[in-house]
Protein backbone atom coordinates (compact mmCIF):
# COMPACT_ATOMS: atom_id res chain seq x y z
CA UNK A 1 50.42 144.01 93.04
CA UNK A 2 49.87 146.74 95.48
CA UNK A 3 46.38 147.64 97.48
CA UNK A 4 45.18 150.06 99.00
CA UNK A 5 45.31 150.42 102.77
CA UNK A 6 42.27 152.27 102.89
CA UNK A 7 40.41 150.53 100.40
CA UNK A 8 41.71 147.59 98.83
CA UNK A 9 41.30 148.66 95.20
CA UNK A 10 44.43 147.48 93.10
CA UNK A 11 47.14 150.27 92.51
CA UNK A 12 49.71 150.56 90.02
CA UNK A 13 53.24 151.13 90.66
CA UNK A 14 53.08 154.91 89.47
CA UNK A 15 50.10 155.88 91.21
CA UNK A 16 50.13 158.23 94.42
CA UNK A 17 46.34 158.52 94.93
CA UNK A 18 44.14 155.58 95.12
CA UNK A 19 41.74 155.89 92.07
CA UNK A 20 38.99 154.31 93.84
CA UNK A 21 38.76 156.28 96.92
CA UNK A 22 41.65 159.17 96.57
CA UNK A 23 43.55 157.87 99.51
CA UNK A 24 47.54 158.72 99.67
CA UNK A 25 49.16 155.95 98.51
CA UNK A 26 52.16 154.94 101.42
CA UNK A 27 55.00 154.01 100.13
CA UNK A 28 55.87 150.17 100.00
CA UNK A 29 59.48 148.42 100.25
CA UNK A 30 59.86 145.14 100.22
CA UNK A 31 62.34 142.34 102.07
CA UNK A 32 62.78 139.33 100.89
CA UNK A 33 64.04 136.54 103.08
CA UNK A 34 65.09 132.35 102.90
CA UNK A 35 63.57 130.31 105.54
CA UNK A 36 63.83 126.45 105.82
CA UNK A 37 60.31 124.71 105.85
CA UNK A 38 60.31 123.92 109.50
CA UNK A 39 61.02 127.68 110.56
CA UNK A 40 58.35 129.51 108.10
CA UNK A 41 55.18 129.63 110.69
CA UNK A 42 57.22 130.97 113.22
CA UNK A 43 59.03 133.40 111.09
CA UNK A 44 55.57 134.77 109.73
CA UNK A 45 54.30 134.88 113.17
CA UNK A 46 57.23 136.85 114.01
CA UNK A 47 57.04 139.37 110.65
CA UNK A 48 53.16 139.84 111.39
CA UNK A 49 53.95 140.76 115.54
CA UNK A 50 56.15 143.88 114.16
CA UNK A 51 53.27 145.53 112.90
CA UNK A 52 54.28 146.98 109.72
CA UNK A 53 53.97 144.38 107.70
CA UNK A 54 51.48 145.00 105.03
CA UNK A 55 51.49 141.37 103.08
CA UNK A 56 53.30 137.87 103.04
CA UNK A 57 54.11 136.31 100.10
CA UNK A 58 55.09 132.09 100.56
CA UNK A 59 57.08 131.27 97.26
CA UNK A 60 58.84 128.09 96.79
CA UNK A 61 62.27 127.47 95.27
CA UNK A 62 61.30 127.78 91.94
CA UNK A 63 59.48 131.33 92.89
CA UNK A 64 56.28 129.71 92.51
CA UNK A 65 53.67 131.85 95.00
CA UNK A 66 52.17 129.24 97.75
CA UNK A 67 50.26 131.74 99.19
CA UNK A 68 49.87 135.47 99.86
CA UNK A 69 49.11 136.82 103.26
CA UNK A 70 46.98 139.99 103.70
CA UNK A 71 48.62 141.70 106.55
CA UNK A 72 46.11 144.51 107.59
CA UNK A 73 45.97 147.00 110.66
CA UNK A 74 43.80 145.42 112.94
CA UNK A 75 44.07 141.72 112.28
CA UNK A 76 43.30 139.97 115.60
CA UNK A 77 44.91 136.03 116.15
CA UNK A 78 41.33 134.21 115.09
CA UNK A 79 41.60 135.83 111.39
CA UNK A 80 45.11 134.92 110.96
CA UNK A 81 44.54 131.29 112.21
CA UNK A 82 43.33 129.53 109.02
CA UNK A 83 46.50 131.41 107.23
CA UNK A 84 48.61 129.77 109.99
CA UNK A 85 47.08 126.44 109.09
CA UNK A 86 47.95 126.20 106.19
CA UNK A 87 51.35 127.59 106.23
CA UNK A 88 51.86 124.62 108.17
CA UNK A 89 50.83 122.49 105.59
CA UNK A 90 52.89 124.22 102.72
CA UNK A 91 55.95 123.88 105.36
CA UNK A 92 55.72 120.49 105.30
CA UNK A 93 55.64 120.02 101.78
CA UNK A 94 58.48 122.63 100.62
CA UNK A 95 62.22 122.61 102.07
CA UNK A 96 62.94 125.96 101.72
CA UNK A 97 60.75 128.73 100.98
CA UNK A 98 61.01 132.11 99.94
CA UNK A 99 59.19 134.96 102.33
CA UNK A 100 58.36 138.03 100.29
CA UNK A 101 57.35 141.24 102.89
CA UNK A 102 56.22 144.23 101.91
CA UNK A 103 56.15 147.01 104.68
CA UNK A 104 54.46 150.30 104.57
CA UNK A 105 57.23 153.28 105.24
């Protein structure tokens, strides 16, 4: 599901204004890429550094979400640390994960 950037109200696919707070809606692509367990923390470190990165999805290898990662403008290392924490945890209980981006164009 999508959010709004302004906001955070849900959005559907179709819509181009928020409904909540009539905000343009930015368009949204999404990347999805395989990382082994060991390599996900640093991988999601990496993805949030680039700064367009709007959410994380973790899914495992039966596309099971393990956890979703709100990406917004603004998010400072000591709000991202607990996320960090326990991606650590999930990497040491899954071999291979699934990373799910979604990047404002």
């Amino acid at each position: 599901m999508v959010y709004c950037t302004k906001c955070g109200a849900p959005l559907k696919d179709e819509d181009k204004f928020c409904p909540a707070c009539g905000a343009s809606v930015a368009k949204v692509s999404r990347e999805e890429f395989t990382v082994s367990g060991s390599n996900v923390v640093d991988r999601v470190k990496e993805l949030l550094h680039e700064g367009n990165v709007t959410r994380i999805i973790v899914k495992d290898e039966k596309d099971n979400m393990l956890l979703e990662i709100p990406a917004t403008v603004g998010v400072v290392g000591t709000v991202i640390a607990p996320w960090l924490a326990a991606l650590g945890v999930i990497a040491v209980l899954a071999t291979k994960c699934r990373l799910v981006v979604e990047r404002r164009e």
